[in-house]
C-alpha atoms as a PDB file:
ATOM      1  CA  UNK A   1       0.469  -7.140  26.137  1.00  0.00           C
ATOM      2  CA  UNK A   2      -1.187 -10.081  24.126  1.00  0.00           C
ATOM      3  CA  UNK A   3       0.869 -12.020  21.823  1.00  0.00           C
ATOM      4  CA  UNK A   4      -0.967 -11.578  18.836  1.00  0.00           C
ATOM      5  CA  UNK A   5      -3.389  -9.766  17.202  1.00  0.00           C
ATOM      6  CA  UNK A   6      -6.094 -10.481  14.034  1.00  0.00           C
ATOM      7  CA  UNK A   7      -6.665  -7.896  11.914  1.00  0.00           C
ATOM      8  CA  UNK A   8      -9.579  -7.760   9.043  1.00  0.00           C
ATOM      9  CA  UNK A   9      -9.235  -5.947   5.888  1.00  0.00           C
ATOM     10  CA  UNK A  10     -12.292  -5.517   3.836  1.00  0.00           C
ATOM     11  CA  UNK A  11     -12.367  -5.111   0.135  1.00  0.00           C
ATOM     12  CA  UNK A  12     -14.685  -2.189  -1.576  1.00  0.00           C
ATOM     13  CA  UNK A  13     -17.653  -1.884  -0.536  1.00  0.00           C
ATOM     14  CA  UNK A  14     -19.847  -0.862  -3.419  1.00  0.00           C
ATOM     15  CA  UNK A  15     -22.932   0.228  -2.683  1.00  0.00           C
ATOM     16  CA  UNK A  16     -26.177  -0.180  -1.028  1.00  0.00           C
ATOM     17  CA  UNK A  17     -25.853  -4.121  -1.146  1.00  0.00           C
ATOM     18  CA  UNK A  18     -22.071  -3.788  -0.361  1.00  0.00           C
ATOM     19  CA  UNK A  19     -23.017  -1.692   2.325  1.00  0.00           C
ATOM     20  CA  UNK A  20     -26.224  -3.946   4.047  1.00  0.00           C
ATOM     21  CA  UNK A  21     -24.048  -6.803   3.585  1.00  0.00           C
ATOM     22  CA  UNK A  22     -21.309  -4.986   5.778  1.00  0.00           C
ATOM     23  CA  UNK A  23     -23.534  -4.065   8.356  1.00  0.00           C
ATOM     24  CA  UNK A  24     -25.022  -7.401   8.191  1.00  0.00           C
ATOM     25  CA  UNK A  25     -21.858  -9.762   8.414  1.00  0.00           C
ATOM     26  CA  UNK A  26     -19.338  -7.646   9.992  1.00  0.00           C
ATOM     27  CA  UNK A  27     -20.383  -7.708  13.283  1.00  0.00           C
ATOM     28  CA  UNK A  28     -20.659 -11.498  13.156  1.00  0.00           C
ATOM     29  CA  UNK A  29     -17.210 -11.793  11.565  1.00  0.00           C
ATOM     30  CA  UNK A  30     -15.820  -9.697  14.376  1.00  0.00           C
ATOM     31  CA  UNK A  31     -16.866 -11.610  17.079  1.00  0.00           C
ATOM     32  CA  UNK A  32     -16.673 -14.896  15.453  1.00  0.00           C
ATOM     33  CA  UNK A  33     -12.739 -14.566  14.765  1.00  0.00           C
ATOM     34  CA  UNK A  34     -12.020 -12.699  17.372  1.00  0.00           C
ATOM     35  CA  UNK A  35     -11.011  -9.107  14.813  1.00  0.00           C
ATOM     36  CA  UNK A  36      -8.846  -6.601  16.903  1.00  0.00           C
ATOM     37  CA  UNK A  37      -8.731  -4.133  13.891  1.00  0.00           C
ATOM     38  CA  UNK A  38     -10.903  -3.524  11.019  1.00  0.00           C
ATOM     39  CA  UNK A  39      -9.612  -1.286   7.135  1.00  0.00           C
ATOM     40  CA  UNK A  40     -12.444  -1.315   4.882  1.00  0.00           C
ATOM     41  CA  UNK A  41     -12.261   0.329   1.182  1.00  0.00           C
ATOM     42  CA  UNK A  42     -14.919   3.029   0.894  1.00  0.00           C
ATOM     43  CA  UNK A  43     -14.352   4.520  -2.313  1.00  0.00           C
ATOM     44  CA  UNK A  44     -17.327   2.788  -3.891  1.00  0.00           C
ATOM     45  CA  UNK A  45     -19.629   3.209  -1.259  1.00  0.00           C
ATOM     46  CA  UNK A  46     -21.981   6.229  -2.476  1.00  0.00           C
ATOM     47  CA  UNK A  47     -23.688   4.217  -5.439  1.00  0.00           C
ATOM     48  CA  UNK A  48     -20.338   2.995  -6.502  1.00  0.00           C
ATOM     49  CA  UNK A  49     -18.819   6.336  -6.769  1.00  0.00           C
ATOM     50  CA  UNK A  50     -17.202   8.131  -3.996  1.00  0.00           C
ATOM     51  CA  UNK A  51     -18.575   8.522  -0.319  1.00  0.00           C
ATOM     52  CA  UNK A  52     -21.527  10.258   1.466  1.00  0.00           C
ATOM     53  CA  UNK A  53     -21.179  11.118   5.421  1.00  0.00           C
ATOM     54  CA  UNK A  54     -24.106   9.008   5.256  1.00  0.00           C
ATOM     55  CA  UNK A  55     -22.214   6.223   3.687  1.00  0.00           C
ATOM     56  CA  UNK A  56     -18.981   6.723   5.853  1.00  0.00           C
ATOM     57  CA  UNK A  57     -21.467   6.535   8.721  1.00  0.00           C
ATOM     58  CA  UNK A  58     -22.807   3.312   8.213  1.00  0.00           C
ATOM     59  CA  UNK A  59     -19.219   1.409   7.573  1.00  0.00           C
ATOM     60  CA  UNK A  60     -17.803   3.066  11.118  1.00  0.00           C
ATOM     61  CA  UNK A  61     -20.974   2.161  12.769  1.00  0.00           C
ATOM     62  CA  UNK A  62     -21.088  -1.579  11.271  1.00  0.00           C
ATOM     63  CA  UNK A  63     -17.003  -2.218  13.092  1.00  0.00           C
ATOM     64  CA  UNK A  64     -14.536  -0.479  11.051  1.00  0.00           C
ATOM     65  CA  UNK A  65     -11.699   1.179  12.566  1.00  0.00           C
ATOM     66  CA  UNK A  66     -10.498   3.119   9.412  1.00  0.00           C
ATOM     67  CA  UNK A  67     -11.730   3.230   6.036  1.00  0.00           C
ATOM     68  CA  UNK A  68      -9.686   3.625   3.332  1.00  0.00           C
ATOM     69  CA  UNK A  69     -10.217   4.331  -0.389  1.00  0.00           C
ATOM     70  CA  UNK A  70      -8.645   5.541  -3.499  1.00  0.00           C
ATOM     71  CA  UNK A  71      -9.491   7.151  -7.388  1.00  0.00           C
ATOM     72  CA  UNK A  72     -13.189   7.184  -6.792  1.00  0.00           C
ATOM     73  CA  UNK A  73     -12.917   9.429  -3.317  1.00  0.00           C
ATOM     74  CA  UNK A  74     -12.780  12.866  -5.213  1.00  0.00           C
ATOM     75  CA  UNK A  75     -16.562  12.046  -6.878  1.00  0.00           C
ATOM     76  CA  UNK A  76     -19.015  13.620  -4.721  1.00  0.00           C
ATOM     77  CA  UNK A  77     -17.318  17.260  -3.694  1.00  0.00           C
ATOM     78  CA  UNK A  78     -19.313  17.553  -0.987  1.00  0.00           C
ATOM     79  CA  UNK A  79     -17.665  14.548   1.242  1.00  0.00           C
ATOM     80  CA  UNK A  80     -14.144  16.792   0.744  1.00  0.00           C
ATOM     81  CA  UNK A  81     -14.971  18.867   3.712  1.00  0.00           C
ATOM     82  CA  UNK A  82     -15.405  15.738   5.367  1.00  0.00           C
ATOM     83  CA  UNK A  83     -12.081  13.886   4.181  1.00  0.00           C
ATOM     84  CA  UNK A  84     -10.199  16.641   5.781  1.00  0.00           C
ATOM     85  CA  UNK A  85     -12.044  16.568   8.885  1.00  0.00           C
ATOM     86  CA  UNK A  86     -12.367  13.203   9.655  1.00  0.00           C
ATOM     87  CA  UNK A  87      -8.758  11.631  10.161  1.00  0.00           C
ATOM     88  CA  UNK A  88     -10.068   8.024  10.407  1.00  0.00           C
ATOM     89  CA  UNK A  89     -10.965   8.472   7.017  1.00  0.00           C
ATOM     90  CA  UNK A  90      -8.428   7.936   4.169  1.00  0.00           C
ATOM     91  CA  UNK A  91      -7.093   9.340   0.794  1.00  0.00           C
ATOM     92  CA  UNK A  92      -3.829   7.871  -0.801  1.00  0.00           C
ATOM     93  CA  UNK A  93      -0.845   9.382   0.699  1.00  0.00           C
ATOM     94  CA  UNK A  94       0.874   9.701  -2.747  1.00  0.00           C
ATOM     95  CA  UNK A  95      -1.470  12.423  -3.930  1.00  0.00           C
ATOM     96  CA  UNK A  96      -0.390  15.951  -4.086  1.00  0.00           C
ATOM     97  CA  UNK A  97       0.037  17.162  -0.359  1.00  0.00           C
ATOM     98  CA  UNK A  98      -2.040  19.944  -1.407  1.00  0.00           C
ATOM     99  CA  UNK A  99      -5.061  18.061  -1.714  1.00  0.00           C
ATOM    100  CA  UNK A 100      -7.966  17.857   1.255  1.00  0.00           C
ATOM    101  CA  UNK A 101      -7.528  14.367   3.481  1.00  0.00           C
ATOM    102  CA  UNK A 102      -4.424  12.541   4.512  1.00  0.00           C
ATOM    103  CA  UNK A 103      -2.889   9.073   3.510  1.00  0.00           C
ATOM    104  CA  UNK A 104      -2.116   7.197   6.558  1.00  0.00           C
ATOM    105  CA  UNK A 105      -3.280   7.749  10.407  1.00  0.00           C
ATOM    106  CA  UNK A 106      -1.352   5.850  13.495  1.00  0.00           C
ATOM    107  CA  UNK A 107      -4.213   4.415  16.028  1.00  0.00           C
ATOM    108  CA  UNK A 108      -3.380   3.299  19.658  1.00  0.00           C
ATOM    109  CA  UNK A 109      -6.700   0.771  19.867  1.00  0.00           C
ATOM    110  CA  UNK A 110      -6.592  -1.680  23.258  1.00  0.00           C
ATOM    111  CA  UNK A 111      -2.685  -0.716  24.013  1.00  0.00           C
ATOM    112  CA  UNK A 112      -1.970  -1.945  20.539  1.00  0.00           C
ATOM    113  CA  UNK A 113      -0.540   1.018  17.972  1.00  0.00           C
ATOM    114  CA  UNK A 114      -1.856   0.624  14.264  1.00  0.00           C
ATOM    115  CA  UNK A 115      -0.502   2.818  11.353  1.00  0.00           C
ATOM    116  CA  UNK A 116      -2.868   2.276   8.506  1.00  0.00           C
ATOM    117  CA  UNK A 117      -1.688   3.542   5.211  1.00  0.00           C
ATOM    118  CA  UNK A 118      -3.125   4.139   1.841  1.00  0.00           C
ATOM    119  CA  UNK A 119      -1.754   4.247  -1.698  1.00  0.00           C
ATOM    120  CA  UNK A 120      -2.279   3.930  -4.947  1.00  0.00           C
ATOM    121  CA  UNK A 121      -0.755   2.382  -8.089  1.00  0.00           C
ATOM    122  CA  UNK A 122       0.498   4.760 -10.976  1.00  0.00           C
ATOM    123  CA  UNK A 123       0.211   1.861 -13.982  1.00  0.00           C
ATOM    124  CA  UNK A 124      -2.351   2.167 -15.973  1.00  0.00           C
ATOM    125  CA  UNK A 125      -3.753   4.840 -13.216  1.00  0.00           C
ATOM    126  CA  UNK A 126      -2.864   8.030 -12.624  1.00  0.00           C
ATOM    127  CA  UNK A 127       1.363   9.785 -12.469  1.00  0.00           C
ATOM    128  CA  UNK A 128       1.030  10.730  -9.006  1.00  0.00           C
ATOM    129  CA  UNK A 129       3.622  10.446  -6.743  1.00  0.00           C
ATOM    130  CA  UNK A 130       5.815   7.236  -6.388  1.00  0.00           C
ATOM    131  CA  UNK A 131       3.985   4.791  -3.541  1.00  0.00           C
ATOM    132  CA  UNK A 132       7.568   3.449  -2.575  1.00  0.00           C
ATOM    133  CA  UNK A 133       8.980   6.371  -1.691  1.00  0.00           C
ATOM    134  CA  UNK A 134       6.302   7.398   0.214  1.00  0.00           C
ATOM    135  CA  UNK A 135       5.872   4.674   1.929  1.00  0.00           C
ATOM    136  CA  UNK A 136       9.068   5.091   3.091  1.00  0.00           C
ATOM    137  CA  UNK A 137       8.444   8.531   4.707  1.00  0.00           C
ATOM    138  CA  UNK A 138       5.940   7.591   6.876  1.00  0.00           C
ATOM    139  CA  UNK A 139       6.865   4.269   7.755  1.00  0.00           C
ATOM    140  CA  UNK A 140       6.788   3.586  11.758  1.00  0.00           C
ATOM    141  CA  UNK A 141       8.804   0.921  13.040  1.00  0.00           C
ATOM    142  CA  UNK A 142       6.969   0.641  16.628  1.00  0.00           C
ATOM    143  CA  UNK A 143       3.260   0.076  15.090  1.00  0.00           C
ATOM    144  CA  UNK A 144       2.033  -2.823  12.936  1.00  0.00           C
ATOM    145  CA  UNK A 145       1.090  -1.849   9.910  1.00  0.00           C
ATOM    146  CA  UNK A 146      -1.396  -2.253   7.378  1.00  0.00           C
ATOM    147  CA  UNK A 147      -1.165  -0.898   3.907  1.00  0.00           C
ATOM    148  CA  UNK A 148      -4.515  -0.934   1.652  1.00  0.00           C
ATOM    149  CA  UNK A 149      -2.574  -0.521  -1.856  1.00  0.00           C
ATOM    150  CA  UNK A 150      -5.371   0.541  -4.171  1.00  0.00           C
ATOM    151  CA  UNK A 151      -3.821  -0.465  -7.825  1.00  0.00           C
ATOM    152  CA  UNK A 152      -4.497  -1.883 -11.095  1.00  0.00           C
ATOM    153  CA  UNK A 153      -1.010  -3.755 -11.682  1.00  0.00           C
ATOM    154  CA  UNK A 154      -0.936  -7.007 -10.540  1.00  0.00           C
ATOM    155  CA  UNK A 155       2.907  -6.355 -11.192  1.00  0.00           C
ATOM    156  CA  UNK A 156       3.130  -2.749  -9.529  1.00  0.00           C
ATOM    157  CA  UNK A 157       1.184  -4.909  -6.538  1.00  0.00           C
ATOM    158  CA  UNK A 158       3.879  -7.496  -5.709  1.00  0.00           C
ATOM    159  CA  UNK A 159       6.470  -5.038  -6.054  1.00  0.00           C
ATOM    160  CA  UNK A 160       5.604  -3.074  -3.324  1.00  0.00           C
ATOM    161  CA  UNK A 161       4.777  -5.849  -1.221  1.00  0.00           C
ATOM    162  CA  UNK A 162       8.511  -7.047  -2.016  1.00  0.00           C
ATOM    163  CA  UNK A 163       9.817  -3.681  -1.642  1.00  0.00           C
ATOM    164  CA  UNK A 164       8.422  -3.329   1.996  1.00  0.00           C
ATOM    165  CA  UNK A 165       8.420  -7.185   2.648  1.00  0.00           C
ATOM    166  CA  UNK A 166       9.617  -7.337   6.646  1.00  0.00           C
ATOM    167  CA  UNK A 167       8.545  -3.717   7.374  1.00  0.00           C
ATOM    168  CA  UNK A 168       4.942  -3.855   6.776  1.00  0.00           C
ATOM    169  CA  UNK A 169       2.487  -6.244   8.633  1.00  0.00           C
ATOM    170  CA  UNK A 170       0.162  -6.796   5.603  1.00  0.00           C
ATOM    171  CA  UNK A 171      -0.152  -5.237   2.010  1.00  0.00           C
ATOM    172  CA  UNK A 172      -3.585  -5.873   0.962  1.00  0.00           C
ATOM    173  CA  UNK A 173      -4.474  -5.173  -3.193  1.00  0.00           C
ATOM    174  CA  UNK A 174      -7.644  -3.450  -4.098  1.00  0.00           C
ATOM    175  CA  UNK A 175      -8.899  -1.241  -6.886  1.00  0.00           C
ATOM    176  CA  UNK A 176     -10.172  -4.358  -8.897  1.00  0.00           C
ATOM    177  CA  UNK A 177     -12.848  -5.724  -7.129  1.00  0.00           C
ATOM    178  CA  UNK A 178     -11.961  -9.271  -7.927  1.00  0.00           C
ATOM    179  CA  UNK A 179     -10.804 -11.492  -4.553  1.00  0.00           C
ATOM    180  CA  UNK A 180      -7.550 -12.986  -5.480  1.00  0.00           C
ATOM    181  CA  UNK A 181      -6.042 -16.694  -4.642  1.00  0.00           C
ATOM    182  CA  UNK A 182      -2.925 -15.827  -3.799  1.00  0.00           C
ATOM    183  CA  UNK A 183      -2.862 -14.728  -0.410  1.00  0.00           C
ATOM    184  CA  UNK A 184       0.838 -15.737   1.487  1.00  0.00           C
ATOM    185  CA  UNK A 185       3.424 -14.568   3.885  1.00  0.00           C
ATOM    186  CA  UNK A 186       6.449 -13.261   2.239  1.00  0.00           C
ATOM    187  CA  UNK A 187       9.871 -14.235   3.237  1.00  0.00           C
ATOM    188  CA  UNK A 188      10.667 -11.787   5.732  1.00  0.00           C
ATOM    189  CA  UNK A 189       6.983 -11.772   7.301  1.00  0.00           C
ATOM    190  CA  UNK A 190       4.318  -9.639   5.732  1.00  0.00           C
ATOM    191  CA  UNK A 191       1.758 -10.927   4.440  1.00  0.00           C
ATOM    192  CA  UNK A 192      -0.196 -10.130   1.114  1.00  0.00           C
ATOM    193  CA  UNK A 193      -2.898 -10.358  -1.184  1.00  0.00           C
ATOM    194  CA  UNK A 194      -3.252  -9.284  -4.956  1.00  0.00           C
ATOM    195  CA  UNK A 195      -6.729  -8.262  -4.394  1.00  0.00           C
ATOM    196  CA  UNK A 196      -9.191  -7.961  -1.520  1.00  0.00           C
ATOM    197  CA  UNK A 197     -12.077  -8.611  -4.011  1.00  0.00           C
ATOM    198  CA  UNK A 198     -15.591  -6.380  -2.912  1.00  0.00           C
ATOM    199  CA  UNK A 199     -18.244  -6.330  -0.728  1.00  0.00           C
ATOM    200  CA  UNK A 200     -21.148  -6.118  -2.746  1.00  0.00           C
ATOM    201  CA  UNK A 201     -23.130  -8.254  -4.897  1.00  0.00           C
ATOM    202  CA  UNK A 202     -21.225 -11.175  -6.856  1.00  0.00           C
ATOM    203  CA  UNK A 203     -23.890 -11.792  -9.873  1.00  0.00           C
ATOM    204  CA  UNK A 204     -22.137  -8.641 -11.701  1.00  0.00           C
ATOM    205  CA  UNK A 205     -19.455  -7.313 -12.967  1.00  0.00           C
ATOM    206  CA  UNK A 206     -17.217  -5.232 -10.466  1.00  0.00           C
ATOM    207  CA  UNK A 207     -20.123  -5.129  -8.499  1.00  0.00           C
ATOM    208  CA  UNK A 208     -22.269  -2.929 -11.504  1.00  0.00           C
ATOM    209  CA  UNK A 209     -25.462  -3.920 -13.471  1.00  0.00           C
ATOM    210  CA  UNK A 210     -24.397  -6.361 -15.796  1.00  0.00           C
ATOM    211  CA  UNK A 211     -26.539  -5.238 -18.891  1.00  0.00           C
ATOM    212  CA  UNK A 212     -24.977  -2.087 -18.694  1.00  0.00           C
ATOM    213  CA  UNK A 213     -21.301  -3.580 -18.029  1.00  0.00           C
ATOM    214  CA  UNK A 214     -21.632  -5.232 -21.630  1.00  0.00           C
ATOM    215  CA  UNK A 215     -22.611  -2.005 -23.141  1.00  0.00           C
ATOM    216  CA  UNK A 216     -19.948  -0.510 -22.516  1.00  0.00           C
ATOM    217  CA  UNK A 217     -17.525  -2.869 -23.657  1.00  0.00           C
ATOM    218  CA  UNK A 218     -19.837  -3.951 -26.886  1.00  0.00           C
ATOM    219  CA  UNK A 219     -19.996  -0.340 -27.610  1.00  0.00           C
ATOM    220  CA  UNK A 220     -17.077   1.281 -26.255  1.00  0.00           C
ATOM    221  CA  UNK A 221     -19.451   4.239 -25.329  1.00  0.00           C
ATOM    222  CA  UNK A 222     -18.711   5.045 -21.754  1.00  0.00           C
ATOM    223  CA  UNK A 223     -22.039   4.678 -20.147  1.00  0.00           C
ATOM    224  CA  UNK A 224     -21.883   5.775 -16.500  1.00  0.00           C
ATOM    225  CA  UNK A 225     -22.230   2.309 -14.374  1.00  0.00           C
ATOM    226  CA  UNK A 226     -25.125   1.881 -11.870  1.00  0.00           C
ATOM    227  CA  UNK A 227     -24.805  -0.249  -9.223  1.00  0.00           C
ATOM    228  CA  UNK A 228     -26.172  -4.059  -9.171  1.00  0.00           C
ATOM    229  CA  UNK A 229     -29.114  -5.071  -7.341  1.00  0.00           C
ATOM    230  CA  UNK A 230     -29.280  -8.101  -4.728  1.00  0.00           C
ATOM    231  CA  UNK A 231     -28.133 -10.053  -2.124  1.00  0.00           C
ATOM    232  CA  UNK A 232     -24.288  -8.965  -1.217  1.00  0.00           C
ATOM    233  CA  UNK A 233     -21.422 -10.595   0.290  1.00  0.00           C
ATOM    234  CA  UNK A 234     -18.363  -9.707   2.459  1.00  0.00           C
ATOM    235  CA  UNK A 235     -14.574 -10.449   0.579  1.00  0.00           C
ATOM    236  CA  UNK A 236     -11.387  -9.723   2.890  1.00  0.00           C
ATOM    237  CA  UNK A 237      -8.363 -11.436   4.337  1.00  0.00           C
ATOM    238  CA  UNK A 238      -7.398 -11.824   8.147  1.00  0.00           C
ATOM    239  CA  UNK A 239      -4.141 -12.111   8.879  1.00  0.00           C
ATOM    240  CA  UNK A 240      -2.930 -12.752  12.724  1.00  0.00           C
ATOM    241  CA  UNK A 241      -0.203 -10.991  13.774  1.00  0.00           C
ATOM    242  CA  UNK A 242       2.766 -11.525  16.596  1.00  0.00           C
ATOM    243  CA  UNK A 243       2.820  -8.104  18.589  1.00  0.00           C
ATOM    244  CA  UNK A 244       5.992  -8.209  19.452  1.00  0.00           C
ATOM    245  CA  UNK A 245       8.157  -9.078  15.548  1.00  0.00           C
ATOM    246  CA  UNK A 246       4.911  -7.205  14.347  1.00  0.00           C
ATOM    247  CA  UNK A 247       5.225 -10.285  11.178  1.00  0.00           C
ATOM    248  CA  UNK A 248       2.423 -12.055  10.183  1.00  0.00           C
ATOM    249  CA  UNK A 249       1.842 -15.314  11.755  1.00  0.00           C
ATOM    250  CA  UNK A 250      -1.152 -16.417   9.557  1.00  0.00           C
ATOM    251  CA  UNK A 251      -3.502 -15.548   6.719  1.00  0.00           C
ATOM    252  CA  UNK A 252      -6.805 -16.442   5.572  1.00  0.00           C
ATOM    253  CA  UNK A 253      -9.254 -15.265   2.679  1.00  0.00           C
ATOM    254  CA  UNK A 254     -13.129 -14.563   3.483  1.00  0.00           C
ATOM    255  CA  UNK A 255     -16.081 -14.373   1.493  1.00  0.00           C
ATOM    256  CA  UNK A 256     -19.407 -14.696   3.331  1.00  0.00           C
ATOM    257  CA  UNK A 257     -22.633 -13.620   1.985  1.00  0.00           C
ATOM    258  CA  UNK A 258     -25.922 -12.830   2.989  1.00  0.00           C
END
């Protein structure tokens, strides 16, 4: 077995740009620095709202492993059939178990087991089920794991990444679409970030037009969003990991653009 591992997580791609800039620059990325494993965020893919099987298509196909999402996946009703069909696909766990999809899938990729997991924040979101307790019903002590927490609490972030500080490989943040500075190993070895930050075009705001971004808040009329136009960039944080402790041995932000 090698010692370590690198593994990317990508923050959400929103969409066409976010998505040409993933199949543009992830390939490179992988190769470059040498990515065993590859989470994206989805949720944003289909024109910022939800995912297509066209959509999920084209993130598998540019390198990801498992793709990972959160609010935004129940938009577009016809991708459900899909969510439950596809297991490399993910919903938060902490939704009701009687909804379509599943939160977390365990991958055995080059003799290496993964357990991705997804959840998401209840402040200022949604009272779904606690993230912390489920987290602790399907954590696996003989995988490394990576947890996309998809949040809007900077506060609810860092708690979980405390809570599950030493059992987790790497809690990465998203939901906000802004890359974060404060990327770090906790004490007892997993590393974190508050947010992964996006993949799609930087001159906007979360990724939509900017025109009608001011509307909305000049207004307070709650225009639906469309996406911005123009070149697009790639936001994420590798983190190398020791395959036997399964603790994070380094971290690094990226942002690389077209």
């Amino acid at each position: 077995m090698q010692d370590s591992v690198r593994a990317l997580m990508v923050g959400d791609v929103v969409g066409d740009a976010g998505l040409n800039a993933l199949e543009t620059l992830l390939p490179n990325i992988i190769l470059e620095e040498k990515i065993d494993f590859v989470v994206a965020n989805g949720e944003n893919a289909a024109d910022g709202f939800g995912m297509t099987e066209n959509t999920l298509h084209r993130i598998f196909n540019a390198g990801v492993d498992v793709v990972s999402s959160g609010n935004h996946i129940w938009e577009k009703r016809d991708f459900l059939a899909i969510l439950e069909s596809e297991k490399r696909v993910l919903r938060p766990a902490n939704y009701p178990k009687s909804n379509v999809g599943r939160g977390f899938i365990s991958i055995e990729k080059n003799g290496i087991l993964w357990l991705v997991i997804n959840l998401q924040g209840r402040e200022l979101l949604y009272p779904i089920d606690c993230p912390f307790r489920t987290f602790d019903k399907v954590v696996n002590d003989n995988a490394i794991i990576l947890v996309d927490f998809h949040a809007e609490s900077t506060k609810e972030k860092e708690s979980l990444a405390y809570y599950i500080d030493g059992r987790a490989s790497l809690l990465a943040g998203t939901h906000t679409h802004v890359l974060t500075a404060d990327e770090r190993i906790l004490p007892k070895g997993t590393a974190y970030i508050t947010d992964l930050g996006m993949t799609g075009v930087i001159e906007s705001i979360i990724g939509m037009d900017i025109k009608m971004g001011l509307e909305r808040v000049k207004t307070q009329v709650l225009y639906r969003m469309a996406c911005a136009e123009g070149r697009g960039v790639i936001q994420g944080l590798i983190a190398e990991i020791d395959c036997k402790t399964r603790k994070a041995i380094s971290i690094k932000r990226v942002t690389r653009g077209l």
